[in-house]
Protein backbone atom coordinates (compact mmCIF):
# COMPACT_ATOMS: atom_id res chain seq x y z
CA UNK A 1 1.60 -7.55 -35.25
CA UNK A 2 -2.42 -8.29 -33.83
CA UNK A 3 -2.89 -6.25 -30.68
CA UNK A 4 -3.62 -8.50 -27.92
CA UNK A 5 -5.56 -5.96 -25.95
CA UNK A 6 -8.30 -3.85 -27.74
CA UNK A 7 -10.91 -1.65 -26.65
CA UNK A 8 -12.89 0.26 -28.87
CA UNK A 9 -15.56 3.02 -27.65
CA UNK A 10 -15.51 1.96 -24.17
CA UNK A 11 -17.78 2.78 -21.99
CA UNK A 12 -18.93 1.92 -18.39
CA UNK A 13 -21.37 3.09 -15.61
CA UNK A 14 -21.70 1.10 -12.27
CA UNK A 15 -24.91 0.17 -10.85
CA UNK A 16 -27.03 3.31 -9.14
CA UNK A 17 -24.58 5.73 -10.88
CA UNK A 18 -25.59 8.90 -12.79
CA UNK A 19 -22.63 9.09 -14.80
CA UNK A 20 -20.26 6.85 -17.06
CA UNK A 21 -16.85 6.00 -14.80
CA UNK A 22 -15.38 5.06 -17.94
CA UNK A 23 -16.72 6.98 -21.08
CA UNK A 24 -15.76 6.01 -24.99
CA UNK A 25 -12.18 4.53 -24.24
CA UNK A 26 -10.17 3.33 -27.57
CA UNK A 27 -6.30 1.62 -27.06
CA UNK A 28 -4.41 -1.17 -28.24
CA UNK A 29 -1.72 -3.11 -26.92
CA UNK A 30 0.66 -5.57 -28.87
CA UNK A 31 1.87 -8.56 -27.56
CA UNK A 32 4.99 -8.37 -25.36
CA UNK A 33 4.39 -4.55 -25.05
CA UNK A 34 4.55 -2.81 -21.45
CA UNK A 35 1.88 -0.11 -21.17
CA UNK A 36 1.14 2.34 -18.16
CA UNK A 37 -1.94 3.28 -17.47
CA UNK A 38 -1.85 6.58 -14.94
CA UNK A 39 -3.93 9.28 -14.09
CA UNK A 40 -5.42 10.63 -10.72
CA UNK A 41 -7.59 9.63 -8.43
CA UNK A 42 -10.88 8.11 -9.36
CA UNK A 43 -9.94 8.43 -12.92
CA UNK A 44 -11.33 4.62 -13.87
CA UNK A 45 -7.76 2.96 -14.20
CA UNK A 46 -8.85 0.03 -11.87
CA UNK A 47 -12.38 0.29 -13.59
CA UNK A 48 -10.48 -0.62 -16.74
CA UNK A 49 -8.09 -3.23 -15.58
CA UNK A 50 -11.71 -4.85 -14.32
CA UNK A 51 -12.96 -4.76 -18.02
CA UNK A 52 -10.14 -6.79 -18.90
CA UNK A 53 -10.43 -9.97 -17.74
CA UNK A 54 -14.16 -9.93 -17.20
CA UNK A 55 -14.96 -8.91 -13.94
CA UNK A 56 -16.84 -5.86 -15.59
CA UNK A 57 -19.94 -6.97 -16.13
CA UNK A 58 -19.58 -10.42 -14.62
CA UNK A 59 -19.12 -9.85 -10.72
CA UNK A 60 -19.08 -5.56 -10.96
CA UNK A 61 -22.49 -5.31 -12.77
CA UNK A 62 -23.20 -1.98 -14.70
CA UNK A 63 -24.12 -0.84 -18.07
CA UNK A 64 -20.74 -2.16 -20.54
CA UNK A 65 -20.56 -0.47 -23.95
CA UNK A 66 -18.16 -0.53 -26.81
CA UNK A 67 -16.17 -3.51 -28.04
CA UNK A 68 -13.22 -5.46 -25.82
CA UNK A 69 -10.90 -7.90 -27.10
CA UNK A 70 -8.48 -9.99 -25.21
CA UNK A 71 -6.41 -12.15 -26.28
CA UNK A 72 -9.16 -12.62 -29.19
CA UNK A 73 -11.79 -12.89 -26.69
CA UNK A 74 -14.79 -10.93 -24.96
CA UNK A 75 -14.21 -11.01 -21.76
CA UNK A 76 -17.02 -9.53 -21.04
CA UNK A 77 -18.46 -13.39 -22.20
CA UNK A 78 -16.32 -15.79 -21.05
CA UNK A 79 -16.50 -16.85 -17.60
CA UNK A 80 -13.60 -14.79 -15.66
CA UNK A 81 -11.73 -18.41 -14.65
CA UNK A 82 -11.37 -19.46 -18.32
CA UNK A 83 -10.12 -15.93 -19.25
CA UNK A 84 -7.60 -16.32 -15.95
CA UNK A 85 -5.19 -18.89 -18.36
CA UNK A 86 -4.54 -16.22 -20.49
CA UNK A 87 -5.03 -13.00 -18.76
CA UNK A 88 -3.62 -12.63 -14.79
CA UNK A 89 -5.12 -9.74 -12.88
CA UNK A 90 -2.78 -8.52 -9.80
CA UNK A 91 -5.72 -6.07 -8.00
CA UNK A 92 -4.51 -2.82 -6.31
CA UNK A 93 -5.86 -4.76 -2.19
CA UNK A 94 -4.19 -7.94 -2.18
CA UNK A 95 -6.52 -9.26 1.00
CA UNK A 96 -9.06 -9.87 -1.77
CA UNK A 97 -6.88 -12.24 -3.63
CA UNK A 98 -5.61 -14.05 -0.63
CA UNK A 99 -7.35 -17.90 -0.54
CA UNK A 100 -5.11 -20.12 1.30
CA UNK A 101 -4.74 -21.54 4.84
CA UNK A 102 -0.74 -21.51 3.98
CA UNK A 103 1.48 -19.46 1.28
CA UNK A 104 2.15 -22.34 -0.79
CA UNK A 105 -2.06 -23.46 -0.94
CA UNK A 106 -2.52 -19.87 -1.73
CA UNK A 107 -0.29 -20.05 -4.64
CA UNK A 108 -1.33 -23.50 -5.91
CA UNK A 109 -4.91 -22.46 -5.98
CA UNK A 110 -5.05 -21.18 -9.26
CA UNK A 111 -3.23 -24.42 -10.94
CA UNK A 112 -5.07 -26.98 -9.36
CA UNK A 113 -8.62 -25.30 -10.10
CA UNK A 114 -7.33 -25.67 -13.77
CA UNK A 115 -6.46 -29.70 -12.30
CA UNK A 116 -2.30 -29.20 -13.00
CA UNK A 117 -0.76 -31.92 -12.07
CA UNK A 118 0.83 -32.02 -8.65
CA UNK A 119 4.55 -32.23 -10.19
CA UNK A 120 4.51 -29.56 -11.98
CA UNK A 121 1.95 -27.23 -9.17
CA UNK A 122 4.78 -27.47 -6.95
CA UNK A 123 7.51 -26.26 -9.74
CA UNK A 124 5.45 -23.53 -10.49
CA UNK A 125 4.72 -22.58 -6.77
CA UNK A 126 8.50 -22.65 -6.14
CA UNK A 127 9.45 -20.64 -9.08
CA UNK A 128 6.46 -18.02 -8.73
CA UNK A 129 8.03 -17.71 -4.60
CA UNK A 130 11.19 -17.22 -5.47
CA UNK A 131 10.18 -14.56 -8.72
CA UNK A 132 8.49 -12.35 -5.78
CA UNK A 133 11.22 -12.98 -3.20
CA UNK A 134 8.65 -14.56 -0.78
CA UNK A 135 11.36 -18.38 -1.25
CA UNK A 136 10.93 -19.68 2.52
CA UNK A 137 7.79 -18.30 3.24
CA UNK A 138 5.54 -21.62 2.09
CA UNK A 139 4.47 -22.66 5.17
CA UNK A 140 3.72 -19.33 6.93
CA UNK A 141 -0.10 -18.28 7.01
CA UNK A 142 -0.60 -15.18 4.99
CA UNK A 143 -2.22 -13.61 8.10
CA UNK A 144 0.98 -13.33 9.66
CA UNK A 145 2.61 -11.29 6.35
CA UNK A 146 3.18 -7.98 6.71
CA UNK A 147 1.26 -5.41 3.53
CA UNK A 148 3.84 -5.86 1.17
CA UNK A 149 4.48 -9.96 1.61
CA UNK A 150 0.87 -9.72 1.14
CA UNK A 151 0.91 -7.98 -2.02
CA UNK A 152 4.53 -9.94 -3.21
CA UNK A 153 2.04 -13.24 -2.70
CA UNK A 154 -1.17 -12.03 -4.69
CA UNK A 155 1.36 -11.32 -7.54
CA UNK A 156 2.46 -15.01 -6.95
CA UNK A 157 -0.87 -16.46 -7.03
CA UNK A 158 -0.97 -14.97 -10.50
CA UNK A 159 1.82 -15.96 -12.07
CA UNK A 160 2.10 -19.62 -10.90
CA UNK A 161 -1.07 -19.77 -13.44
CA UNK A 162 1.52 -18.52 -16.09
CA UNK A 163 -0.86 -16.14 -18.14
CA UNK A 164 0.51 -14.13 -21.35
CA UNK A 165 -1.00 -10.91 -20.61
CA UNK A 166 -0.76 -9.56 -16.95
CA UNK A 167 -2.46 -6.64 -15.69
CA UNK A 168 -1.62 -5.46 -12.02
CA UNK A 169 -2.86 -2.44 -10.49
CA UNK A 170 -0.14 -0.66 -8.49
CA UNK A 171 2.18 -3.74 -8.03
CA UNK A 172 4.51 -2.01 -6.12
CA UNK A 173 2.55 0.23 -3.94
CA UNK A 174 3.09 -1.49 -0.82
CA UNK A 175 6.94 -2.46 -1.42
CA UNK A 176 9.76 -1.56 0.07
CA UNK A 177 12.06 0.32 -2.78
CA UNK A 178 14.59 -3.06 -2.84
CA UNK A 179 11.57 -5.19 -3.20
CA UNK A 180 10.21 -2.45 -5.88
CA UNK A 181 13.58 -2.81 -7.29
CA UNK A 182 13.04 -6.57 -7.80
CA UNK A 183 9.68 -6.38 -8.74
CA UNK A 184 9.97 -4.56 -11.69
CA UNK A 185 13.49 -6.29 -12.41
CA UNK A 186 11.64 -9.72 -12.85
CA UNK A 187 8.32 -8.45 -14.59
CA UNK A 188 10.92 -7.08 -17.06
CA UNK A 189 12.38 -10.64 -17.48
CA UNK A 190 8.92 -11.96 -17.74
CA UNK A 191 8.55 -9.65 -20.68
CA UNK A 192 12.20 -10.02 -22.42
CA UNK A 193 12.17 -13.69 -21.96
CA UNK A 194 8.50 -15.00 -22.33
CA UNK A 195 6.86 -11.76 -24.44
CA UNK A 196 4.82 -11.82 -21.89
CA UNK A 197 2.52 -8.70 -21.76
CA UNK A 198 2.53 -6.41 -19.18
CA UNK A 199 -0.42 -3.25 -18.42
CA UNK A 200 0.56 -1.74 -15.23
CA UNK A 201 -1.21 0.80 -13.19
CA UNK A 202 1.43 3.08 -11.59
CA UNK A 203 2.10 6.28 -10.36
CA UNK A 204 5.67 6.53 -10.50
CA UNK A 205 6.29 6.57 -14.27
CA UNK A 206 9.70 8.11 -13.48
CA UNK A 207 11.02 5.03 -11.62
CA UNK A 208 10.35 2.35 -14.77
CA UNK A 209 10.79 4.62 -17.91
CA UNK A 210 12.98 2.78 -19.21
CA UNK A 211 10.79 -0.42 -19.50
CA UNK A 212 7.55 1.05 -20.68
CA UNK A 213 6.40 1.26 -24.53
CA UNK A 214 3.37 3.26 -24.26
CA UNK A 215 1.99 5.34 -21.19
CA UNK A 216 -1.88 6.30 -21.48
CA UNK A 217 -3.25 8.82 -19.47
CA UNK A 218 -6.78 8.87 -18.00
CA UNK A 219 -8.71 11.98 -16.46
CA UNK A 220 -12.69 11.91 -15.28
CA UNK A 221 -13.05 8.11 -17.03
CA UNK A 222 -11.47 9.44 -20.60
CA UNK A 223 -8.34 9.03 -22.32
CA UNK A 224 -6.92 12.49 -22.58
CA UNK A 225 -3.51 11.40 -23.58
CA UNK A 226 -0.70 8.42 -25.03
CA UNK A 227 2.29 8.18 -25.93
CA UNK A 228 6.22 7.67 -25.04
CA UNK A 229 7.22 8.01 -21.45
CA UNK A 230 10.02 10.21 -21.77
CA UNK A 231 7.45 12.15 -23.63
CA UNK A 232 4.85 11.87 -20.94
CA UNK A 233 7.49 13.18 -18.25
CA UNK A 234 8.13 16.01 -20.54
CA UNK A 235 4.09 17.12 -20.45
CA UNK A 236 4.98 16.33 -16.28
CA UNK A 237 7.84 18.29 -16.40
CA UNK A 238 9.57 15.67 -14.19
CA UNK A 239 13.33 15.00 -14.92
CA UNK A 240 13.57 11.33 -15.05
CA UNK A 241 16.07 9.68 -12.66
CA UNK A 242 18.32 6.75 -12.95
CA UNK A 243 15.68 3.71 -14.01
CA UNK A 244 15.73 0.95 -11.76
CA UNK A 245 18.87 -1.18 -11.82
CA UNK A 246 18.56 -4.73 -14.27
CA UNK A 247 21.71 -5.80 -13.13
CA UNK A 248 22.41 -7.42 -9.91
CA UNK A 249 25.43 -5.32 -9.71
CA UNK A 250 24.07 -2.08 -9.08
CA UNK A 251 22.47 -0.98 -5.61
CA UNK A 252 19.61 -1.86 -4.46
CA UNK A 253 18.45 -0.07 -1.54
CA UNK A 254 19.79 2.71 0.37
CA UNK A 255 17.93 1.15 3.39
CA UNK A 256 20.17 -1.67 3.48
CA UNK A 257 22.39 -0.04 4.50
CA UNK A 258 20.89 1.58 7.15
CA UNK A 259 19.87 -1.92 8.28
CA UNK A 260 23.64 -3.35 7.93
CA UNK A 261 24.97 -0.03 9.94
CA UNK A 262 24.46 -0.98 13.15
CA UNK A 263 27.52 -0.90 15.05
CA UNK A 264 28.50 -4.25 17.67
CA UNK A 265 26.80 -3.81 21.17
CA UNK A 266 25.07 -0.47 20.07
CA UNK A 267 21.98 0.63 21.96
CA UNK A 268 19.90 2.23 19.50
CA UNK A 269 17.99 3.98 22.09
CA UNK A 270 20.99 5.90 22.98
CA UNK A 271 21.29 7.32 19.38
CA UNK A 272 18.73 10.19 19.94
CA UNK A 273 19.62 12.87 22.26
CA UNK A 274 15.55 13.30 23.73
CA UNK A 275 14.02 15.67 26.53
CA UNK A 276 12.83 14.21 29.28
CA UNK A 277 9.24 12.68 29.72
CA UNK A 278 8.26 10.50 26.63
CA UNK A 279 4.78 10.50 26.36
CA UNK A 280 5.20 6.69 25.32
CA UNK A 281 7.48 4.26 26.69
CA UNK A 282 8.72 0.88 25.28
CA UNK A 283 11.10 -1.18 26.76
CA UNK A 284 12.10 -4.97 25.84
CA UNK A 285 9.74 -5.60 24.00
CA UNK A 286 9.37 -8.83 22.38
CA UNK A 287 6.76 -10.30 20.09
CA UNK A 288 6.41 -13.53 17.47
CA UNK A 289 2.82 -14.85 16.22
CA UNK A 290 2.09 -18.69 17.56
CA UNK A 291 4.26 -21.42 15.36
CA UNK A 292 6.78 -18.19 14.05
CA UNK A 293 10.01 -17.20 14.67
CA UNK A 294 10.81 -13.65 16.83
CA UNK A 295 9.23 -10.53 14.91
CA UNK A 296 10.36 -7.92 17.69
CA UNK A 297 13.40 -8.14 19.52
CA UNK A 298 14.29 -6.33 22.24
CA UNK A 299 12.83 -2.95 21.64
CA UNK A 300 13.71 -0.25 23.26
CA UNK A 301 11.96 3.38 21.90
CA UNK A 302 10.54 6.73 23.21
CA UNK A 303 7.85 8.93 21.36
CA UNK A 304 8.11 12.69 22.56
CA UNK A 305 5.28 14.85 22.24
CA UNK A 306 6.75 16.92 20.05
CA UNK A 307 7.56 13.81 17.27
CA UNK A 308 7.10 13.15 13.65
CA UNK A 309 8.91 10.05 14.00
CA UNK A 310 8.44 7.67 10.69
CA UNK A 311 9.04 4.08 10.88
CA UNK A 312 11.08 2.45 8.42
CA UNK A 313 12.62 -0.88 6.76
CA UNK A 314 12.01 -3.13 4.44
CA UNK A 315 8.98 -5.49 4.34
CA UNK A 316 8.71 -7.50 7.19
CA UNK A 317 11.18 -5.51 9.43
CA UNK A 318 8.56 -5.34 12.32
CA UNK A 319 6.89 -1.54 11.44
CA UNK A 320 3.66 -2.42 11.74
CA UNK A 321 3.13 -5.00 14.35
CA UNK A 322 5.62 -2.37 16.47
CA UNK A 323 2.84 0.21 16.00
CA UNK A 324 0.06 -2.28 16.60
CA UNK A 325 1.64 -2.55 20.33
CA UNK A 326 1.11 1.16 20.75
CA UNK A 327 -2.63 1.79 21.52
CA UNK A 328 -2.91 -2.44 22.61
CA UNK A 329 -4.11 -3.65 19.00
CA UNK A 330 -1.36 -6.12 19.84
CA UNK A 331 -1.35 -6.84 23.65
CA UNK A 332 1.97 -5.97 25.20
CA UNK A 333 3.13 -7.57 28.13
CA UNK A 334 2.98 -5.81 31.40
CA UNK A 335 5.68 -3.27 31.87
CA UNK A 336 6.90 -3.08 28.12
CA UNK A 337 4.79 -0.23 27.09
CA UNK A 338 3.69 2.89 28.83
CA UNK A 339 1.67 5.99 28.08
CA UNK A 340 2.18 8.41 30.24
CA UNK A 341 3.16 6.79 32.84
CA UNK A 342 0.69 4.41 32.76
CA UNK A 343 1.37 0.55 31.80
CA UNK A 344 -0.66 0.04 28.97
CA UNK A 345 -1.61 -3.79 29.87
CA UNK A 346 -3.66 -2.21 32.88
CA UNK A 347 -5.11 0.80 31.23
CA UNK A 348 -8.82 0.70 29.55
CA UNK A 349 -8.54 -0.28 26.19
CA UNK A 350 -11.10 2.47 25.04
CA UNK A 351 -9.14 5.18 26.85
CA UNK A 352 -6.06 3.96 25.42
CA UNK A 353 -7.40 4.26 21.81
CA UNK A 354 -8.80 7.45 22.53
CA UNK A 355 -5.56 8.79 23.36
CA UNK A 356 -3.32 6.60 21.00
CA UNK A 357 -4.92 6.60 17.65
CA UNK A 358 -4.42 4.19 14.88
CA UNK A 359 -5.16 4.70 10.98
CA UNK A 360 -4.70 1.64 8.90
CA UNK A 361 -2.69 0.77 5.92
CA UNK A 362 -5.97 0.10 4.40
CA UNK A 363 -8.78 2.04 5.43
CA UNK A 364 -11.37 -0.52 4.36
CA UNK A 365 -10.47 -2.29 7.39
CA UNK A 366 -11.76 0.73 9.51
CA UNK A 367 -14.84 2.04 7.69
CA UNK A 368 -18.02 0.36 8.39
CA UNK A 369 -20.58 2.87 8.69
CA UNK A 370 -23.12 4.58 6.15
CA UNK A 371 -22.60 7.97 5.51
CA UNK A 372 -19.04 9.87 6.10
CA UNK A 373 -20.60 12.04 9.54
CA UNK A 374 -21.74 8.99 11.24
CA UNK A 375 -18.25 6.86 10.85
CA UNK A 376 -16.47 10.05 12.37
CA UNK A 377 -18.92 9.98 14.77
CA UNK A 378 -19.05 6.28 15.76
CA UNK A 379 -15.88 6.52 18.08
CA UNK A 380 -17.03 9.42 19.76
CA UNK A 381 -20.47 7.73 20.71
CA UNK A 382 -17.95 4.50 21.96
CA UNK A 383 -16.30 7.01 24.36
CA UNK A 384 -19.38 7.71 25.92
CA UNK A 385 -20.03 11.95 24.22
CA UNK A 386 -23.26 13.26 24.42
CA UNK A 387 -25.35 13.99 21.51
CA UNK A 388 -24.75 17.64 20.76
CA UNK A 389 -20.90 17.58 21.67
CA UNK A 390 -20.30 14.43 19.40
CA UNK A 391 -22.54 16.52 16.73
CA UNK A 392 -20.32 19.77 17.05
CA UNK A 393 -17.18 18.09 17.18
CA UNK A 394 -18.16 15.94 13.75
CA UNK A 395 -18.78 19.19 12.56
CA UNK A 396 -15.63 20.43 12.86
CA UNK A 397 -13.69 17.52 11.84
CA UNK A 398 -15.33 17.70 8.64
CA UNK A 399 -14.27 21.19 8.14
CA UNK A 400 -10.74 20.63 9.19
CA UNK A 401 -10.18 17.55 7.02
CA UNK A 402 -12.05 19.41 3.79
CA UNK A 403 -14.75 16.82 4.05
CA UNK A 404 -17.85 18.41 4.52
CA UNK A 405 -19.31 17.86 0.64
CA UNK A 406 -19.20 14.41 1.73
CA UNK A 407 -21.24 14.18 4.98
CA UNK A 408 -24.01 12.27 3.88
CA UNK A 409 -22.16 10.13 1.45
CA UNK A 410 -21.61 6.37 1.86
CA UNK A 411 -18.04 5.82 2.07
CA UNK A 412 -18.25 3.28 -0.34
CA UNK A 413 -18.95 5.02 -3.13
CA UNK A 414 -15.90 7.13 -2.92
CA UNK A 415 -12.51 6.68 -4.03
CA UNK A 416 -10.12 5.13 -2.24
CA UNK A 417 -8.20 8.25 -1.65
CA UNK A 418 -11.09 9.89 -0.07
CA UNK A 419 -12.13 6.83 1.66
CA UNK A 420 -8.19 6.92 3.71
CA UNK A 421 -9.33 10.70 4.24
CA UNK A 422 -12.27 9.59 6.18
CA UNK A 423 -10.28 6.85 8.37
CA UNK A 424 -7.78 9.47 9.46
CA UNK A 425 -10.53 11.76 9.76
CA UNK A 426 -12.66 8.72 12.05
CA UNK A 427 -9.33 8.98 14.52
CA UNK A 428 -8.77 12.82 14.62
CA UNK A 429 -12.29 13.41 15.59
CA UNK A 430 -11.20 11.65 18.99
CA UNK A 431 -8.44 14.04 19.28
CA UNK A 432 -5.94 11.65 20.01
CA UNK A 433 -2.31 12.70 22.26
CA UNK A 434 -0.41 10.24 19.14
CA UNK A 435 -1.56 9.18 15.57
CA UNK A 436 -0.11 6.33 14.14
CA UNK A 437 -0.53 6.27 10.31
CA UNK A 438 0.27 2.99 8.53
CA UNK A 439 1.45 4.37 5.02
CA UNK A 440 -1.05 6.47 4.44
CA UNK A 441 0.05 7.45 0.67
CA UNK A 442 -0.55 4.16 -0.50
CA UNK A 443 -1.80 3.71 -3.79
CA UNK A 444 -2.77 7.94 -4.09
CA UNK A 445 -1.75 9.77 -6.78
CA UNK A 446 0.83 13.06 -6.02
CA UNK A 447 -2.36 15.11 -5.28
CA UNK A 448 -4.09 12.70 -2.63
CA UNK A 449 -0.51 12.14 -1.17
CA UNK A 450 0.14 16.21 -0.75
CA UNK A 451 -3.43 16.71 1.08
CA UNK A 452 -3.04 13.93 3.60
CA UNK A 453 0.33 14.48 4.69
CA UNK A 454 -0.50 18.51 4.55
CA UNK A 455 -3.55 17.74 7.17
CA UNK A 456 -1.38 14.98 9.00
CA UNK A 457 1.25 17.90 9.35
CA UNK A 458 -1.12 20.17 10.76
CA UNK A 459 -2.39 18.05 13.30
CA UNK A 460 1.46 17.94 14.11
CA UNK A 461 1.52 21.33 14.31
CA UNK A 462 -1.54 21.62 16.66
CA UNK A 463 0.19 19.14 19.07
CA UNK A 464 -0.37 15.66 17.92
CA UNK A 465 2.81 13.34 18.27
CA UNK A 466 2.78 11.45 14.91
CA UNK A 467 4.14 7.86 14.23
CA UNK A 468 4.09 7.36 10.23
CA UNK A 469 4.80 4.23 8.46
CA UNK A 470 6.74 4.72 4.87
CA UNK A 471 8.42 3.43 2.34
CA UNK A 472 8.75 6.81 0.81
CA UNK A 473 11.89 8.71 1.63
CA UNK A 474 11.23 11.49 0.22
CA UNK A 475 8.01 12.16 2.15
CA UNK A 476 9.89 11.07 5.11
CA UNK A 477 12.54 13.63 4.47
CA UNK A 478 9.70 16.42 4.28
CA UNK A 479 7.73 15.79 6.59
CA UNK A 480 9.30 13.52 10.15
CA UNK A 481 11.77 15.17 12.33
CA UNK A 482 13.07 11.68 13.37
CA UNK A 483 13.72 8.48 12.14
CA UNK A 484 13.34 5.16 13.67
CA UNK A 485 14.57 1.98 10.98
CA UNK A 486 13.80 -1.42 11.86
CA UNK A 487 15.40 -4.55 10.55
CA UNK A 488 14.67 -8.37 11.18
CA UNK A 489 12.94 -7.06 14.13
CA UNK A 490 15.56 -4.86 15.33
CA UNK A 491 15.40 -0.94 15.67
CA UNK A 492 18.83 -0.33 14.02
CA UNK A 493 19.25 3.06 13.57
CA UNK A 494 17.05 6.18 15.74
CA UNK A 495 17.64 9.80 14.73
CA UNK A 496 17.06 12.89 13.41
CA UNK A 497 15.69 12.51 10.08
CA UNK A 498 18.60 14.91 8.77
CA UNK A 499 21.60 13.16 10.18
CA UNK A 500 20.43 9.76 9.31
CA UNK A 501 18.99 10.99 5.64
CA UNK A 502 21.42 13.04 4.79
CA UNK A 503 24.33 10.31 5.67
CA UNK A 504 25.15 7.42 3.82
CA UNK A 505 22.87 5.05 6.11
CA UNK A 506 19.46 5.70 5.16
CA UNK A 507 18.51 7.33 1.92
CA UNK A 508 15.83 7.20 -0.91
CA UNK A 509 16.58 4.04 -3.33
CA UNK A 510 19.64 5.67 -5.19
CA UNK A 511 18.39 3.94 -8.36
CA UNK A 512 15.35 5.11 -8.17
């Protein structure tokens, strides 16, 4: 069988770079195959997925060497919207794939750009919504989704253009595990029942063995390695685990059941046994964007100053517009929220952020500044710090957070990995009382995931109260001393992280 996807003695180097990002890369992939392409940080795996469908050298100019072949084509040219009937690119942010006004005009961009007819747009924006479990959603605006609707309507964007070969750059990095679960579960269908052929960037070979062909491994913009997964876990020395379930019979998520637990006429808040004096205070609080139905409902929660607390639940529960309402991202209502003592709807909104830092799920949304030193220093200038205080305290923030190679560096030129180091780093710089950390693993290979969490630990340690958004149990169960799991709005279970982890009503995806 032709390979559908063939490079041969690829090479790349971005614009104002000294050095190749991708350097004499030579695959294959046959149609109906699933490859993984994996490797760490900044090892050119989204470079390549941009070679693919044209983007490298059409919009990402550089110097392009070697010979590509998709789908018997150059990509490299053919305009990037012809190539887009046969090749579907799912990118690793989904905010940069995100068009529409509404879900369903988002989706039904793609088709009518290629002038579908209106019949069969709305047959394939109904079957690509129900494929990523977004079915009710059409009307919603996508600035009201939460990271992972976001990232389950990018991947329907793509397919509602129904290409053969799709290439998606950590799919599944923003999911919750059922919606993992089902993501993988349908791409698998898409490949069993349509040969359609799937290259997937993704961390967590362990989790989709049982799917994958061929798993090549990058390092410094070179392919070091291919071959069979359960060989590649060998070389990891990782013991695979039950593969995610196919059949609809088998579990899904472990966090369904913590959201199905709740007991009639249960107050969660009384579920925690807490000292006295929270250092924040919420209390019936209530929230639901214009023209939407309720998003928090009656929430009642304490953060000690002594917390790790992680916030949990599946996509869409509430976790991050709950943490939005702590430092006034969100206005609360008067006499919902307090920090210590203080109602936050009269308090200064640059004291209040000062004290009650926030670190987004994606850190572009943050970083604005030229070099590394001055974004740490931008917030400190805000708060009114003299010159040679904001300097010294830079200073050491840089030390602490192992950044100081990278002072004078433009954030932009780093990896994303270091570029969510220097957002949490822009927010410990102000020393904040809490840090609230929207899943700050996402997308980072094990290495990137151990250093942030090991610094976001520390500052624990030192005194910080921490609020941390996950998906990941197993971080969770490492790192947070209490956990808080919302559902539909609701906080339905608050507790110790090892009485509600280690009982049968929150737990890691058992399939996984």
């Amino acid at each position: 069988m032709d390979a559908v996807v063939e490079l041969k003695g690829v090479s790349y180097r971005y614009r104002n770079q000294e050095k190749d990002t991708l350097s004499a890369i030579s695959l294959s992939v046959q149609q109906g195959a699933c490859v993984v392409l994996t490797g760490n940080a900044g090892s050119g795996k989204s470079t390549l997925c941009h070679c693919l469908n044209g983007l490298i050298p059409q919009a990402l100019e550089g110097d392009l060497r070697g010979s590509l072949s998709v789908a018997g084509k150059n990509p490299a040219a053919i305009r990037v919207q012809a190539m887009a009937r046969q090749i579907g690119l799912v990118m690793q942010d989904p905010e940069t794939q995100i068009v529409g006004r509404t879900v369903y005009e988002d989706v039904a961009f793609g088709p009518r750009n290629y002038l579908v007819p209106k019949q069969e747009i709305h047959r394939r924006v109904t079957e690509a919504l129900e494929q990523v479990g977004l079915q009710g959603y059409a009307d919603k605006s996508p600035d009201t989704l939460s990271g992972g609707e976001k990232q389950r309507l990018s991947m329907a964007g793509v397919l509602a253009m129904e290409p053969d070969i799709l290439v998606l750059d950590e799919p599944a990095s923003e999911l919750d595990p059922a919606g993992r679960s089902n993501l993988y579960r349908m791409l698998n269908g898409l490949r069993t029942n349509k040969s359609t052929t799937l290259i997937i960037v993704e961390q967590k070979l362990r989790d989709i063995h049982t799917m994958v062909d061929t798993v090549f491994v990058l390092d410094s913009g070179r392919l070091i390695w291919h071959g069979s997964p359960d060989d590649y876990m060998k070389t990891q020395h990782v013991a695979p685990r039950r593969p995610l379930p196919w059949t609809e019979s088998e579990p899904v998520s472990q966090i369904d059941q913590a959201c199905s637990s709740e007991s009639p006429g249960s107050d969660p808040l009384e579920t925690y046994s807490t000292p006295p004096a929270p250092l924040l205070e919420i209390r019936s609080l209530n929230f639901s964007y214009p023209g939407s139905g309720p998003l928090l409902q009656e929430i009642n929660l304490d953060i000690h100053e002594n917390d790790f607390l992680a916030l949990a639940g599946h996509n869409g529960a509430g976790k991050t517009s709950l943490a939005k309402h702590l430092n006034g991202l969100i206005p609360a209502p008067p006499q919902t929220v307090h920090f210590a003592g203080c109602d936050i709807s009269s308090m200064n909104r640059k004291k209040l952020s000062q004290n009650v830092g926030f670190v987004f799920q994606n850190p572009d949304h943050q970083i604005f500044e030229t070099t590394v030193e001055k974004e740490l220093e931008f917030g400190l200038r805000a708060s009114g710090m003299k010159k040679p205080e904001r300097k010294e305290r830079v200073r050491k923030t840089l030390r602490f957070m192992g950044l100081e190679a990278y002072a004078t560096v433009h954030p932009f030129t780093l990896g994303k990995g270091m570029r969510q180091m220097i957002a949490v780093a822009s927010i410990v710089a102000l020393k904040p009382r809490i840090l609230v950390v929207d899943e700050p693993t996402t997308g980072l290979d094990a290495s990137g995931c151990a250093t942030i969490m090991q610094i976001i630990k520390k500052l624990h340690n030192a005194g910080t109260a921490i609020v941390c958004i996950s998906h990941d149990m197993e971080l969770i169960r490492k790192y947070a001393n209490r956990v808080v799991v919302l559902n539909q709005g609701r906080i339905v279970q608050n507790g110790p992280t090892d009485t509600i982890s280690g009982s049968t009503e929150i737990k890691e995806d058992t399939p996984l």
